[in-house]
N, C-alpha and C. Protein backbone atom coordinates (compact mmCIF):
# COMPACT_ATOMS: atom_id res chain seq x y z
N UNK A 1 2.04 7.50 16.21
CA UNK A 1 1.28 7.51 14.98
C UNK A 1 0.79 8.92 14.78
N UNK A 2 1.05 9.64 13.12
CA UNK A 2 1.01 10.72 13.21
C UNK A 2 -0.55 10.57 12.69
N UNK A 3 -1.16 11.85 12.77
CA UNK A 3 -2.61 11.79 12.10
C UNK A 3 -2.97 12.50 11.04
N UNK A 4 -3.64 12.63 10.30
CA UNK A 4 -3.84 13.43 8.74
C UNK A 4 -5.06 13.49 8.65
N UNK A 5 -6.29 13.03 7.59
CA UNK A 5 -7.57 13.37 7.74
C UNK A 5 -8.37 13.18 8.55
N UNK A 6 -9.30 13.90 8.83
CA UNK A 6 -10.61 13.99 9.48
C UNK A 6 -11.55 13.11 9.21
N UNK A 7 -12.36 12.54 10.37
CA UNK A 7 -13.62 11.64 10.33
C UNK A 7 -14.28 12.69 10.80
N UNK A 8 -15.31 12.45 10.45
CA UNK A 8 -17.04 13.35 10.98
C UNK A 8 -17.94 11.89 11.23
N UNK A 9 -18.40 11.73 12.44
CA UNK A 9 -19.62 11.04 12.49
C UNK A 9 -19.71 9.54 12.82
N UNK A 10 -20.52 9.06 12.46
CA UNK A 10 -20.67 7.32 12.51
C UNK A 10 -21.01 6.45 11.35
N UNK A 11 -20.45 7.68 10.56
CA UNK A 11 -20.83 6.63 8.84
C UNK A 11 -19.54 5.58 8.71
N UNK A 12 -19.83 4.98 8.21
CA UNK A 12 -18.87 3.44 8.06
C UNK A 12 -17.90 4.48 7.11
N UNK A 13 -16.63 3.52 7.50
CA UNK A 13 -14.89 4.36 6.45
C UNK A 13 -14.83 3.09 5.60
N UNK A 14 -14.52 3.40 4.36
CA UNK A 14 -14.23 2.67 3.66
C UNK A 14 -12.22 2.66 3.86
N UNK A 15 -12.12 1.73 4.08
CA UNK A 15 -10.28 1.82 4.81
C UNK A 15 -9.42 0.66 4.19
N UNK A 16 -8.05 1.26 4.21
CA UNK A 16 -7.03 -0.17 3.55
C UNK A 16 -5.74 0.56 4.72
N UNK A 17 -4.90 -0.14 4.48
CA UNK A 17 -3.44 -0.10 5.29
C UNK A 17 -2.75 -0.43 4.10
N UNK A 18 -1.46 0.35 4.31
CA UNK A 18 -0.65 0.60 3.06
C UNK A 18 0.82 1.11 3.59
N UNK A 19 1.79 0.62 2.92
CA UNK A 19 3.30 1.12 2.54
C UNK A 19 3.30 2.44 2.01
N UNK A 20 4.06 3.09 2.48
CA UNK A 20 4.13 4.71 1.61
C UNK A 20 5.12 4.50 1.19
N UNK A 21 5.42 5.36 0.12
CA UNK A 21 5.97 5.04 -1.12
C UNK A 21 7.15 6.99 -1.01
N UNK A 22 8.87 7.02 -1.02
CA UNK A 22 9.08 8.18 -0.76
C UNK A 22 8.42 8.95 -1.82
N UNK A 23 8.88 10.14 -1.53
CA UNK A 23 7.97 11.01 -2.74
C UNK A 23 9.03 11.31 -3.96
N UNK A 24 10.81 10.38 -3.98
CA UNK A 24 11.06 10.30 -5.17
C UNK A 24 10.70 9.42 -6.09
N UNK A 25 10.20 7.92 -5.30
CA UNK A 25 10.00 6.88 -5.96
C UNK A 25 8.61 7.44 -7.03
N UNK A 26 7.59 7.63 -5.84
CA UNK A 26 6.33 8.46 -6.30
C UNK A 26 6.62 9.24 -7.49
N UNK A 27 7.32 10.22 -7.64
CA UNK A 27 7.83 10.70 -8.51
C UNK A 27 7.96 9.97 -9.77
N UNK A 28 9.01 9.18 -9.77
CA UNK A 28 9.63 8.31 -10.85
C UNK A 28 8.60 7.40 -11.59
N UNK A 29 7.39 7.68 -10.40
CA UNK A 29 6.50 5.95 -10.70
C UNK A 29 5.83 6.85 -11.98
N UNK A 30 5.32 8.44 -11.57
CA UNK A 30 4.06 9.11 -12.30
C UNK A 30 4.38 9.31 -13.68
N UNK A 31 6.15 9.82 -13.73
CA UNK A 31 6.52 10.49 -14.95
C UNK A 31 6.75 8.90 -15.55
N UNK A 32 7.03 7.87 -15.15
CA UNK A 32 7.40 6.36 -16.32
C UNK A 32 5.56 6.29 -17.03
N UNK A 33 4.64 6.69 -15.58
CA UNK A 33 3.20 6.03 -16.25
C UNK A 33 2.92 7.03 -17.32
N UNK A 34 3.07 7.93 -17.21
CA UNK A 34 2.77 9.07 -18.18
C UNK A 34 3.40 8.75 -19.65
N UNK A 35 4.65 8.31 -19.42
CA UNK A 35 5.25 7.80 -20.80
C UNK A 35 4.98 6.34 -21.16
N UNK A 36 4.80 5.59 -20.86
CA UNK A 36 5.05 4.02 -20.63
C UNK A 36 3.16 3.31 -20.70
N UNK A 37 2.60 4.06 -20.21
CA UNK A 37 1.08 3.28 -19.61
C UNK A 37 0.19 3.64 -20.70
N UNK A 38 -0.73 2.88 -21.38
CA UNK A 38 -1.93 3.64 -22.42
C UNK A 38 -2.91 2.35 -21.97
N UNK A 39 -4.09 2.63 -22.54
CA UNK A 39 -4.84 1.69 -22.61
C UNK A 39 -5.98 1.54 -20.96
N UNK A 40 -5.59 2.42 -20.19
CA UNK A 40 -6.47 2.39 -18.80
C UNK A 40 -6.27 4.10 -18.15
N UNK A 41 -6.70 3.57 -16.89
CA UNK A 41 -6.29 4.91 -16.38
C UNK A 41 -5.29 4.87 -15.39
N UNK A 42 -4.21 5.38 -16.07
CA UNK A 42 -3.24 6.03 -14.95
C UNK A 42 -3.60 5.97 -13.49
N UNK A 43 -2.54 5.85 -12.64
CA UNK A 43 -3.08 6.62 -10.97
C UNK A 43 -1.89 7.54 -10.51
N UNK A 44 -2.35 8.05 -9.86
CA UNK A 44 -1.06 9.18 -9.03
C UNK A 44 -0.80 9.66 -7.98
N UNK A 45 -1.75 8.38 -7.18
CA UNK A 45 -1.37 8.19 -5.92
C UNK A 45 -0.95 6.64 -5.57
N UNK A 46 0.23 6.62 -5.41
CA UNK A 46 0.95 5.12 -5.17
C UNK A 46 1.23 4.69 -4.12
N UNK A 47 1.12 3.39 -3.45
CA UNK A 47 1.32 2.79 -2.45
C UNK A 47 1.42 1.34 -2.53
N UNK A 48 1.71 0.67 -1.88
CA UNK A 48 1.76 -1.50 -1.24
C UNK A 48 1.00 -1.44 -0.55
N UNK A 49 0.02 -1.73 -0.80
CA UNK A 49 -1.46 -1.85 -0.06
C UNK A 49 -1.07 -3.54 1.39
N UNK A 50 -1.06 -2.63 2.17
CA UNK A 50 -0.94 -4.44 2.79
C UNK A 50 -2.16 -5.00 3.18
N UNK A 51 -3.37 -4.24 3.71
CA UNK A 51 -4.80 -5.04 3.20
C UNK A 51 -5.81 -4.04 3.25
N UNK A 52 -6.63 -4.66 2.15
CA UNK A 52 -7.63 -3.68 2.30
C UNK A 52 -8.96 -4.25 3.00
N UNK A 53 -9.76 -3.34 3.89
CA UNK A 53 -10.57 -3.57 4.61
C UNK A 53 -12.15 -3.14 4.52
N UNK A 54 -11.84 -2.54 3.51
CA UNK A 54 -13.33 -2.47 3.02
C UNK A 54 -14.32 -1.65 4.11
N UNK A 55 -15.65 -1.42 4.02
CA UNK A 55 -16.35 -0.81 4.42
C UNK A 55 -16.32 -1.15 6.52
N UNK A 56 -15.69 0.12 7.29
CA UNK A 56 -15.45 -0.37 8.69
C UNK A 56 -16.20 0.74 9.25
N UNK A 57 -16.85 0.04 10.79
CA UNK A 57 -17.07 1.41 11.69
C UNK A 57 -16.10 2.26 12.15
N UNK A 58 -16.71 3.28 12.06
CA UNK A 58 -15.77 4.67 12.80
C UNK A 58 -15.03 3.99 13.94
N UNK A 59 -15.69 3.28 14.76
CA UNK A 59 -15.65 3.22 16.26
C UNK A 59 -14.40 2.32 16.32
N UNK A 60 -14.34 1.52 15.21
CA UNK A 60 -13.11 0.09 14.87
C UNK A 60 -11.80 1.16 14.85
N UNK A 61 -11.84 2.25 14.33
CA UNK A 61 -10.17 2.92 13.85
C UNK A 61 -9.07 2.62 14.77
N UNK A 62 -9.74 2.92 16.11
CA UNK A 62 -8.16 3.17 16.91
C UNK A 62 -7.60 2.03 17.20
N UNK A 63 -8.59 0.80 17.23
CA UNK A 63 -7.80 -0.67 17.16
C UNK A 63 -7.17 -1.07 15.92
N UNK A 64 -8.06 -0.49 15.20
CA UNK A 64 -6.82 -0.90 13.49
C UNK A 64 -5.82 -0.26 13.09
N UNK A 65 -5.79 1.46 13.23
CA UNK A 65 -4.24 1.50 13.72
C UNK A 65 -3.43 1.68 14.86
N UNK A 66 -3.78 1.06 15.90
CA UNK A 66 -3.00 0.83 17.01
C UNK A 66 -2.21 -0.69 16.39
N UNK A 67 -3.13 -1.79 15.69
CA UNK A 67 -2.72 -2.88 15.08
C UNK A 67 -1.28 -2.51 14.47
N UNK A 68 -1.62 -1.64 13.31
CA UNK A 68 -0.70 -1.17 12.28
C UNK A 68 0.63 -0.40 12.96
N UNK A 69 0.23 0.38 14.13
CA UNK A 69 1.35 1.07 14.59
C UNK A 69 2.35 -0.10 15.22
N UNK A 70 1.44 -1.01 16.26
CA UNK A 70 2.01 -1.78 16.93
C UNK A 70 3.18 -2.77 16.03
N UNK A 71 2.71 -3.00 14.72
CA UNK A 71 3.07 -3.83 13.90
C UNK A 71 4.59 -3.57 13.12
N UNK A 72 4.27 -1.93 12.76
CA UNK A 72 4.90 -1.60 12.46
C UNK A 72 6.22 -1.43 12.75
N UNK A 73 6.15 -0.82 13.95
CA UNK A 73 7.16 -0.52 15.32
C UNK A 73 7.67 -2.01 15.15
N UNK A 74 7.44 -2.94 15.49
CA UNK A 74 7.83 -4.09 15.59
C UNK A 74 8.86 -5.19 14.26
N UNK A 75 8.42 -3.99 13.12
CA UNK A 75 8.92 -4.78 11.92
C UNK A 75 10.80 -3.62 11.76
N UNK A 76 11.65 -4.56 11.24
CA UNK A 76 13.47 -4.27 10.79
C UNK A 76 12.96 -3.70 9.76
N UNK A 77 13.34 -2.63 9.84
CA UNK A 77 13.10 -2.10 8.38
C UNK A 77 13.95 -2.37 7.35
N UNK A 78 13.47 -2.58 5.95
CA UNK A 78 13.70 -3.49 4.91
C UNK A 78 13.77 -2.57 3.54
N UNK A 79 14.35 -2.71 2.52
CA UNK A 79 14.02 -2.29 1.54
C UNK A 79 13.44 -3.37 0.67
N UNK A 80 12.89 -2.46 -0.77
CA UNK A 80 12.27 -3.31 -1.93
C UNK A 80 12.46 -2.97 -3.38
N UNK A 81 12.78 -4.10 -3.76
CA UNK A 81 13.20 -3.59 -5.01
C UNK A 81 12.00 -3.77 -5.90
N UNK A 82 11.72 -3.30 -7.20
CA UNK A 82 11.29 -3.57 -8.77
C UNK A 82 11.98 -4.62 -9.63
N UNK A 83 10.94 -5.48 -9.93
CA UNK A 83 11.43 -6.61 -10.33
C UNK A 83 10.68 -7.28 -11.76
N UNK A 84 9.47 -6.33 -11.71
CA UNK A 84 8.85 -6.97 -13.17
C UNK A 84 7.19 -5.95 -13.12
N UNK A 85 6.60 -5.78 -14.73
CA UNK A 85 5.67 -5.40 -14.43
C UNK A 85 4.43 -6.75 -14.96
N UNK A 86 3.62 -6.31 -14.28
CA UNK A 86 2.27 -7.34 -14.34
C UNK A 86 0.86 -7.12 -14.67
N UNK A 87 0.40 -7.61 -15.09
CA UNK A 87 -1.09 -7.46 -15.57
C UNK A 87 -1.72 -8.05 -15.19
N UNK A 88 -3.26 -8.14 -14.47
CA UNK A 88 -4.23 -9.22 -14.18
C UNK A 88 -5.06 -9.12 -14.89
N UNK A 89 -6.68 -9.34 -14.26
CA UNK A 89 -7.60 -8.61 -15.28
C UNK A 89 -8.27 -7.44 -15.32
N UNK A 90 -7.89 -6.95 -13.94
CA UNK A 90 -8.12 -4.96 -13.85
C UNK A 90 -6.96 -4.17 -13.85
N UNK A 91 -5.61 -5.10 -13.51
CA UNK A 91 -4.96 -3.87 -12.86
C UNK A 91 -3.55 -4.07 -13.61
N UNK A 92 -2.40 -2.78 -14.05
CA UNK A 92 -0.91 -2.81 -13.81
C UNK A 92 -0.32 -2.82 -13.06
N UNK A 93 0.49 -3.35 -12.12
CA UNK A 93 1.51 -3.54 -10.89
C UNK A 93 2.94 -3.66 -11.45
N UNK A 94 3.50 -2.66 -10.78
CA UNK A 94 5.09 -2.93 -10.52
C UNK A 94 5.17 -3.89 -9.52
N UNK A 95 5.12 -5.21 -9.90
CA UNK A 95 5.84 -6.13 -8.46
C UNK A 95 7.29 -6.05 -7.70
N UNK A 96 7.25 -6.23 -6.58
CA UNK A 96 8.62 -5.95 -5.47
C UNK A 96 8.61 -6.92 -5.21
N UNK A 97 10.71 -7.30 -4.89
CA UNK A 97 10.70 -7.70 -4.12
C UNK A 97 10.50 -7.65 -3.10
N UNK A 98 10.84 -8.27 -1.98
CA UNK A 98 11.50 -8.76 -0.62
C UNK A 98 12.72 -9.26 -0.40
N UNK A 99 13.81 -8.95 -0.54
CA UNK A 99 14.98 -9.39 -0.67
C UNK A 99 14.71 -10.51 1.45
N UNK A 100 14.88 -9.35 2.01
CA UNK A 100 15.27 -9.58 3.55
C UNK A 100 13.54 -10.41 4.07
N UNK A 101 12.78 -10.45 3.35
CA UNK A 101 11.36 -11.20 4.00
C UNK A 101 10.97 -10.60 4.87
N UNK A 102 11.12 -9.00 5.32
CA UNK A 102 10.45 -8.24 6.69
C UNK A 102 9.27 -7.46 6.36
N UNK A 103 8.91 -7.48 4.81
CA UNK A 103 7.58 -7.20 4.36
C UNK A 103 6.39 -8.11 4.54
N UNK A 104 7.25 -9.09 3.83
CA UNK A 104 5.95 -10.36 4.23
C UNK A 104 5.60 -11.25 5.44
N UNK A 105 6.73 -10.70 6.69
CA UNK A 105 6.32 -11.20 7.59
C UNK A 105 5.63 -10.11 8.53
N UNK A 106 6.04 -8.60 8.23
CA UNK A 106 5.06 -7.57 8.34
C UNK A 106 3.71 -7.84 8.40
N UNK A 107 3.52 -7.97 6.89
CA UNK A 107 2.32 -8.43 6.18
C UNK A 107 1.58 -9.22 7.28
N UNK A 108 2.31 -10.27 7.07
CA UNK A 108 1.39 -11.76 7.75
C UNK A 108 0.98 -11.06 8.83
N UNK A 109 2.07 -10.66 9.93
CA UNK A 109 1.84 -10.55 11.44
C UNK A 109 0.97 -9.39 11.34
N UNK A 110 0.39 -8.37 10.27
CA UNK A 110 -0.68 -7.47 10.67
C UNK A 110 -1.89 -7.85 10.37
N UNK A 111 -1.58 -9.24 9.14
CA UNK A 111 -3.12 -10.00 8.80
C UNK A 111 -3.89 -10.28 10.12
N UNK A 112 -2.64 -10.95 11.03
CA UNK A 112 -3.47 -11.77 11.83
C UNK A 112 -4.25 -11.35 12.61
N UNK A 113 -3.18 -9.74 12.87
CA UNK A 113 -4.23 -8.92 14.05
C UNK A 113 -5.28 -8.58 13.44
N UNK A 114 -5.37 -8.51 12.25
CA UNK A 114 -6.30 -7.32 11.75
C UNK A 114 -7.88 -8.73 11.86
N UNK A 115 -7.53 -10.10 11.29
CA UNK A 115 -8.09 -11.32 11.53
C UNK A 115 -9.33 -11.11 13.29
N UNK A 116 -7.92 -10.67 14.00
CA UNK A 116 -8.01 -10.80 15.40
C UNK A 116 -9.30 -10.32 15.79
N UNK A 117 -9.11 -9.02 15.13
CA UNK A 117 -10.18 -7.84 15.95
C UNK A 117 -11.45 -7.91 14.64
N UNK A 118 -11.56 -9.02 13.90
CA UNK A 118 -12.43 -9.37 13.54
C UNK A 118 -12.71 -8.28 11.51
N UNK A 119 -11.86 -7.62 11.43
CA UNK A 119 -11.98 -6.88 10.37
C UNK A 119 -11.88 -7.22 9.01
N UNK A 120 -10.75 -8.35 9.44
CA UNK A 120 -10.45 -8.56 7.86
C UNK A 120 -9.73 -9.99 7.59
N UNK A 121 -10.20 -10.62 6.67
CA UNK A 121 -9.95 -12.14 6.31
C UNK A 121 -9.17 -12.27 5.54
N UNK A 122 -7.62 -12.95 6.01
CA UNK A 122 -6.55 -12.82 4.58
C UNK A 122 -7.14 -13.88 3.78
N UNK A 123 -6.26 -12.89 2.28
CA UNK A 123 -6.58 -13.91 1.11
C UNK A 123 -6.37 -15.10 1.18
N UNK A 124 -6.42 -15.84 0.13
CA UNK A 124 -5.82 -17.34 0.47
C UNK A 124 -4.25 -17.40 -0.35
N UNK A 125 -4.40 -16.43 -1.23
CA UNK A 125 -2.89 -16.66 -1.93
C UNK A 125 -2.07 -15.51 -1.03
N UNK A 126 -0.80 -15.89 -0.98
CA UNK A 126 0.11 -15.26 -0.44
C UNK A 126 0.22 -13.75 -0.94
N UNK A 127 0.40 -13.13 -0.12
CA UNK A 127 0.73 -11.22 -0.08
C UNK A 127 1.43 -11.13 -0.99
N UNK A 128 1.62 -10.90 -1.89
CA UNK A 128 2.51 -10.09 -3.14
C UNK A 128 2.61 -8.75 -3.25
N UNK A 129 4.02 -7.98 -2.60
CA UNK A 129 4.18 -6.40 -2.40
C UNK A 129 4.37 -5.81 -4.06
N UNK A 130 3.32 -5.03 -4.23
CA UNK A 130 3.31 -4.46 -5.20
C UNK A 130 2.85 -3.30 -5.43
N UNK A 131 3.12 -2.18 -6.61
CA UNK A 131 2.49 -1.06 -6.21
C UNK A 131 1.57 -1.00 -7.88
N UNK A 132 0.37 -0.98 -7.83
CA UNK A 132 -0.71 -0.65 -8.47
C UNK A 132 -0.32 0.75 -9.54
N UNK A 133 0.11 0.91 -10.48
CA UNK A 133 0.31 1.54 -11.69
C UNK A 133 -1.30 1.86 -12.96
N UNK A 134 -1.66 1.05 -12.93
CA UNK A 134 -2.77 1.29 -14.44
C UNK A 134 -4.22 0.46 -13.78
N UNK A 135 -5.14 0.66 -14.06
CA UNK A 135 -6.40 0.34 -13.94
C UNK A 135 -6.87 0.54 -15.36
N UNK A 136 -7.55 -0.92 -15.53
CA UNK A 136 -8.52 -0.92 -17.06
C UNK A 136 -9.67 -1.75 -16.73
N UNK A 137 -10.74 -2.01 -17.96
CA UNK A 137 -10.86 -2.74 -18.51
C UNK A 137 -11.05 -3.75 -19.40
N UNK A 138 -10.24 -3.58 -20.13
CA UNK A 138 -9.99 -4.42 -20.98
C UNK A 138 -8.45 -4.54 -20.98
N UNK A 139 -7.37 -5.20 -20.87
CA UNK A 139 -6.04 -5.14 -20.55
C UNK A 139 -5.16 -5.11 -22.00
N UNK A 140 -5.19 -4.59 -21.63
CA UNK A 140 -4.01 -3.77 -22.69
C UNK A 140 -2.83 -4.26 -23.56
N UNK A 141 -2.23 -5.57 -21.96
CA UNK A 141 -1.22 -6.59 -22.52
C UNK A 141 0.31 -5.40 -22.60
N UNK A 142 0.58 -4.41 -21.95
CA UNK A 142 1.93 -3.73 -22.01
C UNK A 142 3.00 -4.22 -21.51
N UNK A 143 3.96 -4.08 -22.49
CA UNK A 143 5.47 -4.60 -21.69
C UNK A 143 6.48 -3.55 -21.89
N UNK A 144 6.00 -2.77 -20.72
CA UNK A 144 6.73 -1.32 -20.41
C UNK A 144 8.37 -1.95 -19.77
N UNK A 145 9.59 -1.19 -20.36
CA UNK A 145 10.25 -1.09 -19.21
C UNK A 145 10.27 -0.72 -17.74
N UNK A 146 11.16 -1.23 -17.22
CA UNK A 146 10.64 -0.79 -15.77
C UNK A 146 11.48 0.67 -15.59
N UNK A 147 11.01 1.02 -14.60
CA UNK A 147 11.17 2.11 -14.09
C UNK A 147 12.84 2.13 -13.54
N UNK A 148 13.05 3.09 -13.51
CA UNK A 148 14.79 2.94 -12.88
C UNK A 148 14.39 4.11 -11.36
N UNK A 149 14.38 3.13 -10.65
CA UNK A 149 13.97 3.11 -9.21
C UNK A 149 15.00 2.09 -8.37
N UNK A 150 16.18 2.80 -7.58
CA UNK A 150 16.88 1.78 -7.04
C UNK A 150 15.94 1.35 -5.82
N UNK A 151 16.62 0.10 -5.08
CA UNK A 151 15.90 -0.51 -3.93
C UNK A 151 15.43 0.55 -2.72
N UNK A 152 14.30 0.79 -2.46
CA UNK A 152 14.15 1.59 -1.41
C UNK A 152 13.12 1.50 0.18
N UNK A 153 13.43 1.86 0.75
CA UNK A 153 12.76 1.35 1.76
C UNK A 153 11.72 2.34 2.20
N UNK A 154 10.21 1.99 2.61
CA UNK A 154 9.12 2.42 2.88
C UNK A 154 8.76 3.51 3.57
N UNK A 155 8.54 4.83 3.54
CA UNK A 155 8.63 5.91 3.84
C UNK A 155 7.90 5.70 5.29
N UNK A 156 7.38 4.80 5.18
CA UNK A 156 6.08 4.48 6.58
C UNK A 156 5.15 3.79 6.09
N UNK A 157 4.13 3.19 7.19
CA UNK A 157 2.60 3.00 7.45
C UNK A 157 1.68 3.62 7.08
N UNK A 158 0.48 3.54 6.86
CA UNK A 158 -0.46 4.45 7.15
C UNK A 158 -1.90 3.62 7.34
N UNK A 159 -2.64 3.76 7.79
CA UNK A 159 -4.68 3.64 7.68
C UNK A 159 -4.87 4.92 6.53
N UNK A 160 -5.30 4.37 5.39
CA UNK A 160 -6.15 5.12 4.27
C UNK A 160 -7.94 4.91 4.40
N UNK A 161 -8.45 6.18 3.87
CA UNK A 161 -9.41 6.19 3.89
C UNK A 161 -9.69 6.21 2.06
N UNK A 162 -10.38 5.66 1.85
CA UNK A 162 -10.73 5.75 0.29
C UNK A 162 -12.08 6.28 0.07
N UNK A 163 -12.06 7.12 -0.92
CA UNK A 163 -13.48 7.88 -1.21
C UNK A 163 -13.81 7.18 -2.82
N UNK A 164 -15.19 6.74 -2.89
CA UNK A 164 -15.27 6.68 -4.34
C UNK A 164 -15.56 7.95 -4.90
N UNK A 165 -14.88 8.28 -6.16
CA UNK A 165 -15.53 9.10 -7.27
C UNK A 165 -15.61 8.87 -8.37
N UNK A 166 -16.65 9.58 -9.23
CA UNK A 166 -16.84 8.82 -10.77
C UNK A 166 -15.24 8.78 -11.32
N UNK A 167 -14.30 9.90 -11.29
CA UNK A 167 -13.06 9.69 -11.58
C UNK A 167 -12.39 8.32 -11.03
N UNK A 168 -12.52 8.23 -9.97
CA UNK A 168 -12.20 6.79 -9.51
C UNK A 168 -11.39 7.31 -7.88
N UNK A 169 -11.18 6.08 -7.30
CA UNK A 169 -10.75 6.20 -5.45
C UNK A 169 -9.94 7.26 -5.11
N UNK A 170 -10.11 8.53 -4.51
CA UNK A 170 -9.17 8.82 -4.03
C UNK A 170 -9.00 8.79 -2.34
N UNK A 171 -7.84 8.54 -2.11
CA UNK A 171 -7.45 8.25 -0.58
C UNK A 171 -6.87 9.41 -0.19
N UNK A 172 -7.11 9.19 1.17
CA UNK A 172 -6.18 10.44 2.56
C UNK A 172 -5.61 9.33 3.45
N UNK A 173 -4.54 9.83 3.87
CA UNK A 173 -4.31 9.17 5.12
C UNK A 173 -4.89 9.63 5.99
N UNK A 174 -5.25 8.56 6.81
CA UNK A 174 -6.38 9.18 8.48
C UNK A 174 -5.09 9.21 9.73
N UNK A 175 -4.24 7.79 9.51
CA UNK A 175 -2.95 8.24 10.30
C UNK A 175 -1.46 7.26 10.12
N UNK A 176 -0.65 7.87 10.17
CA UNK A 176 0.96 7.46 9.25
C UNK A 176 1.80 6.87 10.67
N UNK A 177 2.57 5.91 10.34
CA UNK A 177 3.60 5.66 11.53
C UNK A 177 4.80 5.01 10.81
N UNK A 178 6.06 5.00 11.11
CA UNK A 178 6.90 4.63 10.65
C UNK A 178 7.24 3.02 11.12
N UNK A 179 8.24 2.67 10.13
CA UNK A 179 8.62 1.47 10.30
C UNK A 179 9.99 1.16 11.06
N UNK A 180 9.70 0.52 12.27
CA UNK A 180 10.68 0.39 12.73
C UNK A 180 10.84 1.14 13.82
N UNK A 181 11.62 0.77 14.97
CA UNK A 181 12.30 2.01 15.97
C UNK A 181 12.99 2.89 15.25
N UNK A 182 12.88 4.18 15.75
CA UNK A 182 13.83 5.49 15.17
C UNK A 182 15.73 4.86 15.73
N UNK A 183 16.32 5.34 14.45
CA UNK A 183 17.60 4.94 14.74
C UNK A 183 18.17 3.55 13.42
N UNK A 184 17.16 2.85 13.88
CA UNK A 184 17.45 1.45 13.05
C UNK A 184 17.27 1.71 11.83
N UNK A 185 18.51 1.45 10.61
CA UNK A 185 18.67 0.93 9.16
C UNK A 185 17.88 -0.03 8.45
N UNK A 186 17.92 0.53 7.45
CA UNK A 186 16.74 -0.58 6.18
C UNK A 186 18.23 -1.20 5.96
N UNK A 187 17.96 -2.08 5.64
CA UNK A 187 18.56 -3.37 5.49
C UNK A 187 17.91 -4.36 4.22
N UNK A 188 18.66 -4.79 3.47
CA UNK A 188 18.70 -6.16 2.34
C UNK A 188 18.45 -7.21 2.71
C-alpha cells in the first residue's frame, strides 16, 4: 500500500474507501460534465466510492487500510462498464456495470471487515458501483448522453480523506493499493 497525504495529530479523519478511476476515464468524465451537466455543481475529482466512513480516529487508519489492502489483493481484477446516467435527490451518477461480479463481491467482502473492526454499517440496499458526476439541490432532471468511455478496469484502491469546504469536499488519498496480484488481467 502506497501512501499520499499526511495526518497531523489525534483529530478524528473524516474517511471513505474508493475505486480510482484511470486518469483517461477521469479525463473523459470532466470534459462530458463540462458540456453535458448544468443545473448543480460539477466535480473533478472522480471515483466508486465503496464506503464511506464518516468521521474516524486517527488511531483506526492502519486497520482500515490494511482491511482495504488485504481486500483488495484478494479481489480478480475486473473491469466496468457505463451503462446509464442517474439522478436521486442530491446527486448525478454515471452507473457501472459489473459484468464479472468481482466489484460487488469486493464490495461486500470489505463491508464486512470494515463491519468487523467496528467502523462502518453497510447500507441496507445493495452497493451500486457508480461514479458521482453533479451535486445539486434541486435536480435538474438531465438526460445527458453518456460518455464514450470503453469498459475499464480500476486504476486501484485507496483510504480518502475528505476535507469540507464552503466550495464543497475535497479529498487526498492518505494511501492507494492496487487490485489484485501484480501480473493478473482485468477480466469481463
Amino acid at each position: 500500500m502506497s501512501g499520499g497525504a499526511t495526518v497531523e495529530g489525534d483529530a478524528p479523519l473524516r474517511l471513505f474507501l474508493a475505486l480510482e478511476l484511470p486518469d483517461d476515464v477521469t479525463a473523459t468524465l470532466r470534459t462530458w460534465s463540462e458540456l453535458h451537466l448544468r443545473g448543480g455543481r460539477r466535480l473533478d475529482s472522480f471515483h466508486v466510492t465503496l464506503a464511506f466512513l464518516g468521521s474516524q480516529p486517527r488511531a483506526g487508519l492502519d486497520g482500515i487500510t490494511a482491511a482495504l489492502r488485504e481486500e483488495a489483493e484478494a479481489t480478480v481484477p475486473f473491469t466496468l462498464e457505463l451503462v446509464r446516467y442517474r439522478e436521486t435527490r442530491s446527486v448525478g451518477m454515471v452507473v457501472l456495470a459489473d459484468p464479472s461480479g468481482s466489484a460487488v463481491a469486493f464490495a461486500g467482502r470489505l463491508h464486512g471487515r470494515l463491519r468487523t473492526l467496528g467502523v462502518y454499517e453497510p447500507e441496507r440496499r445493495r452497493w451500486l458501483p457508480h461514479v458521482t458526476v453533479l451535486r445539486f439541490r434541486e435536480q435538474p432532471r438531465l438526460d445527458p448522453p453518456l460518455p464514450e468511455i470503453a469498459p475499464f478496469a480500476p486504476s486501484g484502491a485507496a483510504a480518502f480523506l475528505s476535507r469540507l469546504h464552503p466550495s464543497g469536499a475535497r479529498y487526498e488519498a492518505l494511501a492507494s493499493c492496487s487490485i489484485g496480484r501484480v501480473g493478473e488481467e482485468a477480466g469481463g
